[in-house]
N, C-alpha and C. Protein backbone atom coordinates (compact mmCIF):
# COMPACT_ATOMS: atom_id res chain seq x y z
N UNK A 1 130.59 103.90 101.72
CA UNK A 1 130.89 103.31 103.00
C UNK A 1 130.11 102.00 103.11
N UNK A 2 130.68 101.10 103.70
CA UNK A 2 130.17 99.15 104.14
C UNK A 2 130.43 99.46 105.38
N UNK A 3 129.47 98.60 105.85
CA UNK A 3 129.21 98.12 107.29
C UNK A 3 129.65 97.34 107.61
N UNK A 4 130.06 96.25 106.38
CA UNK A 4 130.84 94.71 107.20
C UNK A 4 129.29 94.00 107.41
N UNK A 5 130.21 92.98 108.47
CA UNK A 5 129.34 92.15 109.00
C UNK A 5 128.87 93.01 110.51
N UNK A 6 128.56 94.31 110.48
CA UNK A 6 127.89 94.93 111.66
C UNK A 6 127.85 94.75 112.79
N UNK A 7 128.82 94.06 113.69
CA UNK A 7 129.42 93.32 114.50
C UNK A 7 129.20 94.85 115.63
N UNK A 8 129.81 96.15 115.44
CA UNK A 8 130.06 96.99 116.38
C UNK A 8 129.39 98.36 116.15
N UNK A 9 128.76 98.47 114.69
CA UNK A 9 128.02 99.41 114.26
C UNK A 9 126.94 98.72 113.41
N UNK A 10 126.12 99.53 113.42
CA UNK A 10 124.71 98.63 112.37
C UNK A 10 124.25 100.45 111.65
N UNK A 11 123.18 100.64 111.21
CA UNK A 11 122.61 101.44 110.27
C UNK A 11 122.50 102.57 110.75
N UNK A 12 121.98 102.35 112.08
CA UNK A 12 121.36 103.63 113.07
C UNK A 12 122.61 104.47 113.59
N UNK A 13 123.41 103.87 114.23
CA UNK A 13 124.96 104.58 114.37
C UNK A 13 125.34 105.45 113.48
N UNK A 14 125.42 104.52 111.82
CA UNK A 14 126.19 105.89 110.93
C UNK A 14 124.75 106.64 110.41
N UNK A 15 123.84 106.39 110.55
CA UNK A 15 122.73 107.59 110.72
C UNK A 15 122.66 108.30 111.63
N UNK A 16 123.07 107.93 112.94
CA UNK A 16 122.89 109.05 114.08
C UNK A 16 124.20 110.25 113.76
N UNK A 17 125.25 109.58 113.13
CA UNK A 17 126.53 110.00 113.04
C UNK A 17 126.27 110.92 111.76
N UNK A 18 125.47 110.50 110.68
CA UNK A 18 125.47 111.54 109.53
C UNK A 18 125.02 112.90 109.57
N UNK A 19 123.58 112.62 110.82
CA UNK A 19 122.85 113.72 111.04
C UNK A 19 123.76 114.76 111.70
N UNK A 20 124.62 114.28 112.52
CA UNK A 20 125.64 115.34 113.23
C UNK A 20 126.18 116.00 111.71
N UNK A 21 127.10 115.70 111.39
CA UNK A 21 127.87 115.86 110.01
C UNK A 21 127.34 117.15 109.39
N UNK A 22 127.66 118.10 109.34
CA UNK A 22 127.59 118.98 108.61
C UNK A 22 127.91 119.46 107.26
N UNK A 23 129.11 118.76 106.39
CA UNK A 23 129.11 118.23 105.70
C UNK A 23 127.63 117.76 104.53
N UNK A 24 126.99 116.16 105.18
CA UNK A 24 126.14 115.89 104.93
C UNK A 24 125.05 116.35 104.24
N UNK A 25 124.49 116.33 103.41
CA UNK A 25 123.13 117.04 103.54
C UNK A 25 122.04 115.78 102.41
N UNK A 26 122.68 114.97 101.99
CA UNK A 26 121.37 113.89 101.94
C UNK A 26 121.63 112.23 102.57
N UNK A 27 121.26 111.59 102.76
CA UNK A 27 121.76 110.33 103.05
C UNK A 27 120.93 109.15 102.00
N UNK A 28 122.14 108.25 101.46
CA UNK A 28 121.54 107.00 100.38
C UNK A 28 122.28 105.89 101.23
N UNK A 29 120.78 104.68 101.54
CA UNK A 29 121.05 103.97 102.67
C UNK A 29 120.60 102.54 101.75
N UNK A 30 121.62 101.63 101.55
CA UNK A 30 121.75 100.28 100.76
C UNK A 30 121.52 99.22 101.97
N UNK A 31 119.94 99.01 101.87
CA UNK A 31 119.67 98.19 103.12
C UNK A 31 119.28 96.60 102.68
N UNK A 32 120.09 95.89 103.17
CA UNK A 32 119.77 93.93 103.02
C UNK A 32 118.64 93.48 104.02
N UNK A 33 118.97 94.35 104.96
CA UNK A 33 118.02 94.08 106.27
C UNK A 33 118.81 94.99 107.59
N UNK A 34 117.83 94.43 108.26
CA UNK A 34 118.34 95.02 109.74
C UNK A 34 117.84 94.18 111.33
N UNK A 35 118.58 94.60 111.97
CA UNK A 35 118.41 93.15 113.26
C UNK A 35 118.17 94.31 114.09
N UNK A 36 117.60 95.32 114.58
CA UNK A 36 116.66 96.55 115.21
C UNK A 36 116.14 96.97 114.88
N UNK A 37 114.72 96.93 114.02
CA UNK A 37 113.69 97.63 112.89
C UNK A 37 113.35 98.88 113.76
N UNK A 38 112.67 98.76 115.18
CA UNK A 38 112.96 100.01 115.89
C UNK A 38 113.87 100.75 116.64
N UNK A 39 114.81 100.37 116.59
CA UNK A 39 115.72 101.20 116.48
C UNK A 39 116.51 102.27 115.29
N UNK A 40 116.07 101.33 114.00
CA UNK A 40 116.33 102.50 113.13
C UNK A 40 115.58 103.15 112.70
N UNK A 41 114.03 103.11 112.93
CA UNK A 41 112.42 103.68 112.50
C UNK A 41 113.32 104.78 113.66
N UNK A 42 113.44 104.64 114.90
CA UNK A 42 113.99 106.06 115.73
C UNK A 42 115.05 106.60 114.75
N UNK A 43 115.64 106.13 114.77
CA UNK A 43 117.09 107.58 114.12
C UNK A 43 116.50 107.87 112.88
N UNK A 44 116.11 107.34 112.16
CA UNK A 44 115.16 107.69 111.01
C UNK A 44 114.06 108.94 111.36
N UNK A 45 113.46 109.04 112.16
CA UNK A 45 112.09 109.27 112.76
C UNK A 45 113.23 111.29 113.43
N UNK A 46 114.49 110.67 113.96
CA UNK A 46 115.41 112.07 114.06
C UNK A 46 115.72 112.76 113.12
N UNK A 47 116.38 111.99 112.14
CA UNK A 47 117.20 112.30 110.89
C UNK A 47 116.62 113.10 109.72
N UNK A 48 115.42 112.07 109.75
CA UNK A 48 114.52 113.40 108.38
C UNK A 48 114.02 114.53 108.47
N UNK A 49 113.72 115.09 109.74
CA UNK A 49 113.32 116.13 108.92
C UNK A 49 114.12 117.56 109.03
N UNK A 50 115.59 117.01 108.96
CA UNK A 50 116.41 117.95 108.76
C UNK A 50 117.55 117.90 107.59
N UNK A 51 117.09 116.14 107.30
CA UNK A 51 117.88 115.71 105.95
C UNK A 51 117.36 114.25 105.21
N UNK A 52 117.03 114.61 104.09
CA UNK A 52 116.22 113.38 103.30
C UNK A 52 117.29 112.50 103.48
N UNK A 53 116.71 110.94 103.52
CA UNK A 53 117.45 109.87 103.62
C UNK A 53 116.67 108.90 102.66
N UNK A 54 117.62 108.50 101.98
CA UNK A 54 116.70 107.50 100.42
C UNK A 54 116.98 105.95 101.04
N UNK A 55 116.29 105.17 100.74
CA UNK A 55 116.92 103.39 101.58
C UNK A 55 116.28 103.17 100.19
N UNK A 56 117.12 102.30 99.71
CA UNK A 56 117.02 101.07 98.66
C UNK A 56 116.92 99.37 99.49
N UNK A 57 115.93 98.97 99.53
CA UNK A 57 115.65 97.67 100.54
C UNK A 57 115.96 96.75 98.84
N UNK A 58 117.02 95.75 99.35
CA UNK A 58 117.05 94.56 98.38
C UNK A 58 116.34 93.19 98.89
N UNK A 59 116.17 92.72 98.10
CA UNK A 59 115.77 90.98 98.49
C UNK A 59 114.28 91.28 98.78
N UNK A 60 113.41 92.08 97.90
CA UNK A 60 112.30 91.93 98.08
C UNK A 60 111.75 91.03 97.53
N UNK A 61 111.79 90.87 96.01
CA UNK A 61 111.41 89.79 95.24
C UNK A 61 112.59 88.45 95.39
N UNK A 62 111.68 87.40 94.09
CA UNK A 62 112.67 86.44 95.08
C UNK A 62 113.68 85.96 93.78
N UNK A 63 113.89 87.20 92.72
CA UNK A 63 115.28 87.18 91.97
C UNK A 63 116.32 88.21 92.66
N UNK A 64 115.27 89.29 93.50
CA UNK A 64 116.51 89.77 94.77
C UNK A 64 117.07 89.25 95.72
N UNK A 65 116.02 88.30 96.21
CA UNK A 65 116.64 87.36 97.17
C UNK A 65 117.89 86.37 96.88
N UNK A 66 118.09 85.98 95.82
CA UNK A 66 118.90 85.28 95.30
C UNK A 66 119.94 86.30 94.82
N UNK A 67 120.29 87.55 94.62
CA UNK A 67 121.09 88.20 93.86
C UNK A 67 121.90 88.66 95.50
N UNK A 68 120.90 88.83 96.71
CA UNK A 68 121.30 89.26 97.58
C UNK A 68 122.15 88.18 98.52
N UNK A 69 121.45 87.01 98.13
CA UNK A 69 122.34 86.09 98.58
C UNK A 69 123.77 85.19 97.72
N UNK A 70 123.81 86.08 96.80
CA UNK A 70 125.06 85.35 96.07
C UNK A 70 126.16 86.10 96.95
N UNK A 71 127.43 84.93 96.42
CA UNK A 71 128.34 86.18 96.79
C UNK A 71 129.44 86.71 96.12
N UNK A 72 128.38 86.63 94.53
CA UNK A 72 129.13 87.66 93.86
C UNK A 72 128.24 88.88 93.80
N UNK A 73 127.27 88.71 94.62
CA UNK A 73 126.60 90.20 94.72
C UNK A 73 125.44 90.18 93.56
């Protein structure tokens, strides 16, 4: 699943939404960034400790930064 350009949903939504999900039972979260750091430290702060959630943060270094800003990915 993509988020897009996050216009009407951002990270915390389909995390609040996974934790419902029964289905579910781990979450792998491909993060560029985020424009509510506390807001997703909360659904995060809900979410675990009833289901591990892994985040891969890109663009830490600055050959990620550049890989994250291409746009061939």
């Amino acid at each position: 699943m993509t988020l897009g350009n996050r216009i009407d949903v951002d990270e915390s939504d389909v995390l609040n939404y996974l934790d419902r999900d029964p289905m579910t039972r781990v979450i792998m979260v491909y993060l560029e960034g985020t424009e509510n750091g506390q807001r997703l430290m909360q659904s995060l702060a809900k979410v675990t400790p009833k289901k591990p959630v892994l985040i891969l943060k890109s663009g830490r270094t600055e050959a990620g930064k550049r890989a994250t800003a291409s746009p061939y990915g």
